[in-house]
Structures are given as structure tokens and as C-alpha cells.
Protein backbone atom coordinates (compact mmCIF):
# COMPACT_ATOMS: atom_id res chain seq x y z
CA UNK A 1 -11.34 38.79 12.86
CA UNK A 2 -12.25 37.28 9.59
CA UNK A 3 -8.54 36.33 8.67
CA UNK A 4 -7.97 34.77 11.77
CA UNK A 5 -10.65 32.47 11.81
CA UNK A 6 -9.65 31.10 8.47
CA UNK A 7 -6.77 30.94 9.44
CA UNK A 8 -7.96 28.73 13.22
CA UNK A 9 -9.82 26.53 10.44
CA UNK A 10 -6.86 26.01 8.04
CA UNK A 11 -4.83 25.03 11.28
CA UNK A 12 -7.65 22.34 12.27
CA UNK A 13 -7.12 20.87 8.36
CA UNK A 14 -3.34 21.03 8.50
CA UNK A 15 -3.57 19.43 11.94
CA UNK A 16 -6.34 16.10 10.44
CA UNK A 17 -3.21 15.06 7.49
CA UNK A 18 -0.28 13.77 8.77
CA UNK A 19 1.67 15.76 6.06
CA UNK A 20 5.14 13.68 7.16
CA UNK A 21 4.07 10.82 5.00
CA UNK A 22 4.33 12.36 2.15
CA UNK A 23 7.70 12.77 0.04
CA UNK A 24 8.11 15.52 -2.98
CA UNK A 25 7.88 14.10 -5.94
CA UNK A 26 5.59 11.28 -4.51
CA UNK A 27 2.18 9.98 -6.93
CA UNK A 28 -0.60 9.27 -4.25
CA UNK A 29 -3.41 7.46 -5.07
CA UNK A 30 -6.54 7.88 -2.66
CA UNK A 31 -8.68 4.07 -2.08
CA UNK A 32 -12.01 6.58 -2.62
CA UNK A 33 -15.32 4.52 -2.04
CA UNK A 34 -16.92 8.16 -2.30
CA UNK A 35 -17.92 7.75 1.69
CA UNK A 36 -17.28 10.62 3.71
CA UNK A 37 -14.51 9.40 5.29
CA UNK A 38 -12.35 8.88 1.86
CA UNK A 39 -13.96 12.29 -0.23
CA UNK A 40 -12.61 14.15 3.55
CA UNK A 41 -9.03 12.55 2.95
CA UNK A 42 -9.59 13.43 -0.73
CA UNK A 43 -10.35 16.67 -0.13
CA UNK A 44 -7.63 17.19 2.34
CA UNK A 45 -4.55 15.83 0.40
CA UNK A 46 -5.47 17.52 -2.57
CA UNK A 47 -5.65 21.05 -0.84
CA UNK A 48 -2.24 20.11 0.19
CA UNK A 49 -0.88 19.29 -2.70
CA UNK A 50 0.96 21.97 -4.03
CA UNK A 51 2.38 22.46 -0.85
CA UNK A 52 3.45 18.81 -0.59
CA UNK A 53 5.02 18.36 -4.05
CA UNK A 54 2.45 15.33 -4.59
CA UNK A 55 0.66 14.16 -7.43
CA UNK A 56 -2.60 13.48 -7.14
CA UNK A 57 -4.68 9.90 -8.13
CA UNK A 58 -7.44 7.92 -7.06
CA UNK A 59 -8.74 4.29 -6.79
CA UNK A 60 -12.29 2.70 -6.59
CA UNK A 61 -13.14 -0.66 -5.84
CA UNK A 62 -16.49 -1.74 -7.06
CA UNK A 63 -17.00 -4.90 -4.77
CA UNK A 64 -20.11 -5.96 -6.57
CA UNK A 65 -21.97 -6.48 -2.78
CA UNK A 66 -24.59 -3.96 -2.96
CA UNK A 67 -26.31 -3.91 -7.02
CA UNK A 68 -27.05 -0.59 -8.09
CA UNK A 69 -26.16 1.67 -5.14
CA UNK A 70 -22.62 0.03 -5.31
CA UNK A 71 -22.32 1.24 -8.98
CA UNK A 72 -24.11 4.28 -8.19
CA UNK A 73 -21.24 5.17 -5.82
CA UNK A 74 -18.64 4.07 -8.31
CA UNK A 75 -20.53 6.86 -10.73
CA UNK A 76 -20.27 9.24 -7.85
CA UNK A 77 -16.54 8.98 -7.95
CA UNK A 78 -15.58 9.16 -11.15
CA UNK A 79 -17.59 12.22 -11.50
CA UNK A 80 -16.02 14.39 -8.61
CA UNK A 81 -12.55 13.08 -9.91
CA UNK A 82 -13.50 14.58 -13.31
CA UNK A 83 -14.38 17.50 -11.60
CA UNK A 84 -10.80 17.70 -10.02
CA UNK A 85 -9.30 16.76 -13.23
CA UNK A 86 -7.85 13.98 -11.37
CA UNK A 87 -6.56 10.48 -12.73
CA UNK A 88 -9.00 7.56 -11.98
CA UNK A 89 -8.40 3.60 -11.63
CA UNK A 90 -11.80 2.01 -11.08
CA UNK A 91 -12.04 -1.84 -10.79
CA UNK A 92 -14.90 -3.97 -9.91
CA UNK A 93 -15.33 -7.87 -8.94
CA UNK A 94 -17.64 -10.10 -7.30
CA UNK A 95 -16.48 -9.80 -3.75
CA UNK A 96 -19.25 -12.49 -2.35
CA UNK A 97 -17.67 -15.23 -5.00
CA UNK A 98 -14.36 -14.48 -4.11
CA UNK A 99 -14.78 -14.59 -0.54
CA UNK A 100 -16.32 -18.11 -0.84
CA UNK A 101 -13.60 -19.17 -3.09
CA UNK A 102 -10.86 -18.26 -0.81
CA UNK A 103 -12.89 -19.54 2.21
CA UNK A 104 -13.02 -15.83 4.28
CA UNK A 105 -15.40 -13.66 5.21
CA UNK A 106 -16.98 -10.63 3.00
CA UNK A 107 -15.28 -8.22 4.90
CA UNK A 108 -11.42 -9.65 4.67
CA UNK A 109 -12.42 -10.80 1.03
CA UNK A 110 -13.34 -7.51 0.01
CA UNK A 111 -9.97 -6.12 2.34
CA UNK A 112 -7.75 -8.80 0.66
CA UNK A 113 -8.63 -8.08 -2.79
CA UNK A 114 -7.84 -4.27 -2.42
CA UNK A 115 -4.80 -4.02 -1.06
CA UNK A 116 -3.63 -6.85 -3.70
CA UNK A 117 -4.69 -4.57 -6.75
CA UNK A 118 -3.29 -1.00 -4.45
CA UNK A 119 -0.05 -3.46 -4.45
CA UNK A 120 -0.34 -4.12 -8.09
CA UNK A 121 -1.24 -0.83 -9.37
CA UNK A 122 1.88 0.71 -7.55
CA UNK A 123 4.00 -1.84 -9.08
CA UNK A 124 2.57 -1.15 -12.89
CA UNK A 125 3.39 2.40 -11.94
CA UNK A 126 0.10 3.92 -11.55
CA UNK A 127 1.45 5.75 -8.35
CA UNK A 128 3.95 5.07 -5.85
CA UNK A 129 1.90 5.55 -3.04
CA UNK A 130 -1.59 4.50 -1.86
CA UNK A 131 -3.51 6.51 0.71
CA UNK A 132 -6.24 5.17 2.93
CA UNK A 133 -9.14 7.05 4.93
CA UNK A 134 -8.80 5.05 8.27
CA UNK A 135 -9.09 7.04 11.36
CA UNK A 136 -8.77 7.11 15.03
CA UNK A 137 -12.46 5.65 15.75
CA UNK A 138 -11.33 2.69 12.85
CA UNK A 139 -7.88 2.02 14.74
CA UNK A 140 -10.32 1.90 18.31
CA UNK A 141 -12.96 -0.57 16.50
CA UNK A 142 -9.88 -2.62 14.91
CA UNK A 143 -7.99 -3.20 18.62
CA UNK A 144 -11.40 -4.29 20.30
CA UNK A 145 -11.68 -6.61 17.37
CA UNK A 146 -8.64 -7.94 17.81
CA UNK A 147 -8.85 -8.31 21.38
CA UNK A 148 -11.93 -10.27 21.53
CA UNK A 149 -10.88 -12.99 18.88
CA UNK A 150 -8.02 -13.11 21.52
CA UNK A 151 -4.77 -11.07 19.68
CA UNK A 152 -1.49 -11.12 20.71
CA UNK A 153 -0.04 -7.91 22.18
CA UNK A 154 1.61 -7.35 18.25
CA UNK A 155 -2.25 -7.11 16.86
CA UNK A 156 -3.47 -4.76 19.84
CA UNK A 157 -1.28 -1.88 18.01
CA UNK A 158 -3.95 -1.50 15.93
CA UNK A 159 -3.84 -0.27 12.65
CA UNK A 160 -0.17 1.23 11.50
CA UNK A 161 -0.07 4.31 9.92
CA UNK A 162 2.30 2.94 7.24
CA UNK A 163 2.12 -0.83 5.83
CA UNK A 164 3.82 -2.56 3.12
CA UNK A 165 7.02 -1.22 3.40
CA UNK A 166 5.60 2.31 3.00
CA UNK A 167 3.30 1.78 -0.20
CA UNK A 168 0.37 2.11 1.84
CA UNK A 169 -0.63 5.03 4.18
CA UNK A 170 -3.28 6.13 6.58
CA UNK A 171 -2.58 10.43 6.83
CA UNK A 172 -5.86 11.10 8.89
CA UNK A 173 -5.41 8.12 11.19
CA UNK A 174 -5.40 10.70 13.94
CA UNK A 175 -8.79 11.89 13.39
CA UNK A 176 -11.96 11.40 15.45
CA UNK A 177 -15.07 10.55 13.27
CA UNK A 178 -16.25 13.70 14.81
CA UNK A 179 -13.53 15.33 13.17
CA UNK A 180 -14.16 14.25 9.76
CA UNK A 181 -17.79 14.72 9.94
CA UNK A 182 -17.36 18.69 11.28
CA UNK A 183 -14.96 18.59 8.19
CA UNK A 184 -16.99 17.85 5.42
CA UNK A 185 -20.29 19.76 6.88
CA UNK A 186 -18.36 23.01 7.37
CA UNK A 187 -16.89 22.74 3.50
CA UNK A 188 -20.66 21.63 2.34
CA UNK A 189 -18.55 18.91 0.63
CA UNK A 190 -20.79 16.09 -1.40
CA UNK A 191 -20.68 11.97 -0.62
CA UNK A 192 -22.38 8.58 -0.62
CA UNK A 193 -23.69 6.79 1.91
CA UNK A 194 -23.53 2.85 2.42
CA UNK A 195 -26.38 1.36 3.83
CA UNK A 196 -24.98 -1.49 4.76
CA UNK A 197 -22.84 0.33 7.36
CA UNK A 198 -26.22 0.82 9.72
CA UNK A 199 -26.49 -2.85 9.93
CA UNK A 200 -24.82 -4.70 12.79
CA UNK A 201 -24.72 -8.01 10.84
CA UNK A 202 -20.55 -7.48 10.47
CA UNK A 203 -18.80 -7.65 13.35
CA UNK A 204 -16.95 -4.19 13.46
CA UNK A 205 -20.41 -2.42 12.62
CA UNK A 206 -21.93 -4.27 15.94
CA UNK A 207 -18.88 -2.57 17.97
CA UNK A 208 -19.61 0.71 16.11
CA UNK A 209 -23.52 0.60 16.33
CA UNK A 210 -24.27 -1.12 19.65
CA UNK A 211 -20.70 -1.31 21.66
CA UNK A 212 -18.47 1.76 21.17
CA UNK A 213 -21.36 4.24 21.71
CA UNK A 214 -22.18 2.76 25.01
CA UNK A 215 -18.51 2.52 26.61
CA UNK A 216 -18.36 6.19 25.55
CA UNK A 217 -21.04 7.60 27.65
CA UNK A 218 -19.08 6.26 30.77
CA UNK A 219 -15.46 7.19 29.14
CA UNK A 220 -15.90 10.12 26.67
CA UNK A 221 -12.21 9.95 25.96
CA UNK A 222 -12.04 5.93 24.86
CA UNK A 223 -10.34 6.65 21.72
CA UNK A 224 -7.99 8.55 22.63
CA UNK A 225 -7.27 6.42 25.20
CA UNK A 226 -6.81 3.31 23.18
CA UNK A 227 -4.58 5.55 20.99
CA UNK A 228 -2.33 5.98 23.64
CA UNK A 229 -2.75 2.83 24.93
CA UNK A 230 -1.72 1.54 20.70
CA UNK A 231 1.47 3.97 21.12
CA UNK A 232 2.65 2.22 24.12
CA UNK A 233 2.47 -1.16 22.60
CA UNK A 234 3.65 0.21 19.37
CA UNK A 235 6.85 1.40 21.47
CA UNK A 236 7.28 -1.50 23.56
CA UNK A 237 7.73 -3.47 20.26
CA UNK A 238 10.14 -2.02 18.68
């Protein structure tokens, strides 16, 4: 009875990573913010490594937001790396200056300047690959987004699983919150929190906080709803 539960709870892991993005021989690097969301994907690719054929990385972004609780985290992820013996980019930057300067918002400031230095750190041959923690109740949050600033049908498909020509990847898109937070409680596994996620100031933590939570006491099954509704559109497109 004991083997096959492990083995029911090994299937649940191998069934969070989409293990056909990955290529043998392929360097990933995870975007790890220590949150649970990214130490669950962390966790999860690196258990599959071996298997895969993958080397493993990782990335942190110090956006320079939140003082000493942003550096804290930082700290927090270069420590569990070490602990994994696992290769470590950090980078930091004033996200609130460079927002201004480029005339956006904190969020897409902070969003633009990653994915130019996960572009750039590819191309100096850090890794080939970057690997993000977005997830089914992100892709839901992105397509109401999207459809109240009035999207066209090509932005309701929500966030792909592959971008940039297949340098960046989202292997646990699939999961449910729920999923990742039954995850990391069950393997006791250690992360940060960000305060600034409990406040509703930022648009997609309103839908998360004070929208989402609502709509899913009437429809229970809203996100997996919108994820079929995403594969339709996704299909109609091409």
C-alpha cells in the first residue's frame, strides 16, 4: 500500500511539468523570485532532471520595489540554490525608476526588464532555455485582464506556454494554484512570501483578491473553463 501511494503522488508531480518542453541536452534556467510558485517549479524540474537530460540553472531578479524584504528574498534564493549546488544569476535594478523612464507601469516595467536580461543571458550562453512558474490561475487572471482593457481575440489566448521562439517556457502552466500549494505543503518545501501580493492596488491582484474568488463560488470550474475556452482560440488561430 505504501509503494503505491508514492507512486499515486509521483504521478500527480509528473502530471504538474509539462516534461515535452524540454530537449536532452537542454540548460534551463528557472526565473526563481523564491515564491512558492517558482521554488514548486524549481523543485519539480530539478527532480526531473536526470530523467530529462537537462541541466539545471536559476535566475533572480532583485526589482529594488520592496527594501529589505526584496533583498531578503534574493538571500533566500541564493541560499537554497547553494544547497542544490545549482548555478545562480542574480541581478538587481531600480524597477520604480525604470518604469518612469520608459513611461509604463511597475508591473510591465518590472515584466519588461526580465524577459530582456532572460533574452540576454541565453544569448551570452548562460542557458539555452528559460523556465517560468506561471500557472493555470495566472493564464485565467491574464485573459480577464486582457478582456477588460478590451483585447483582441489574439490576446484572449492568454499566456503561451512557449514565447520567444522557444527560449522561454511555462512547464506548470497547467496547474491550479491549488495544485502548487498541495505541492509544496505535502514536500514541507521552504519559500518567501511577498506582501505586496495581498494588496489590490495592481490590477491583476484586484482580480485575484476581490474578483476571481467571487465568480468561483458560482462556477467552481472557471479556470478550467477559460483554459478550454484559451485552447479554442489558440486553435482557431492557427
Amino acid at each position: 500500500r505504501k509503494i503505491a501511494i508514492i507512486n499515486i503522488i509521483k504521478s500527480k508531480e509528473s502530471a504538474m511539468l509539462n516534461k515535452n518542453l524540454f530537449n536532452k541536452g537542454d540548460v534551463v534556467a528557472i526565473a526563481l523570485s523564491g515564491g512558492k510558485d517558482s521554488v514548486c517549479l524549481f523543485h519539480l524540474v530539478l527532480q526531473s532532471a536526470k530523467e530529462l537530460g537537462i541541466t539545471v540553472k536559476a535566475i533572480n531578479v532583485e526589482h529594488g520595489i520592496r527594501g529589505e524584504d526584496s533583498k531578503n528574498d534574493s538571500l533566500f534564493v541564493e541560499k537554497l540554490c547553494k544547497s542544490y549546488n545549482v548555478p545562480l544569476k542574480a541581478l538587481s535594478f531600480d524597477c520604480i525608476a525604470y518604469s518612469k523612464e520608459n513611461g509604463l507601469t511597475v508591473e510591465e516595467g518590472a515584466r519588461r526588464f526580465r524577459y530582456a536580461n532572460f533574452l540576454q543571458l541565453i544569448e551570452e550562453g548562460f542557458c539555452n532555455k528559460v523556465a517560468t512558474a506561471h500557472h493555470l490561475s495566472d493564464n485565467v487572471e491574464t485573459v480577464l485582464l486582457n478582456l477588460f482593457r478590451g483585447s483582441s481575440p489574439s490576446g484572449l489566448k492568454g499566456i503561451p506556454e512557449i514565447a520567444y521562439g522557444g527560449k522561454t517556457i511555462r512547464p506548470i502552466l497547467n496547474a491550479t494554484r491549488e495544485d502548487i500549494d498541495k505541492y509544496v505543503l505535502e514536500n514541507n518545501f521552504n519559500y518567501v512570501v511577498d506582501e505586496s501580493n495581498n494588496s489590490d492596488e495592481y490590477s491583476r491582484n484586484f482580480l485575484r483578491l476581490n474578483v476571481i474568488p467571487k465568480i468561483k463560488e458560482r462556477f467552481p470550474e472557471m479556470e478550467k473553463a477559460v483554459a478550454r475556452f484559451t485552447n479554442v482560440l489558440c486553435e482557431e488561430d492557427e
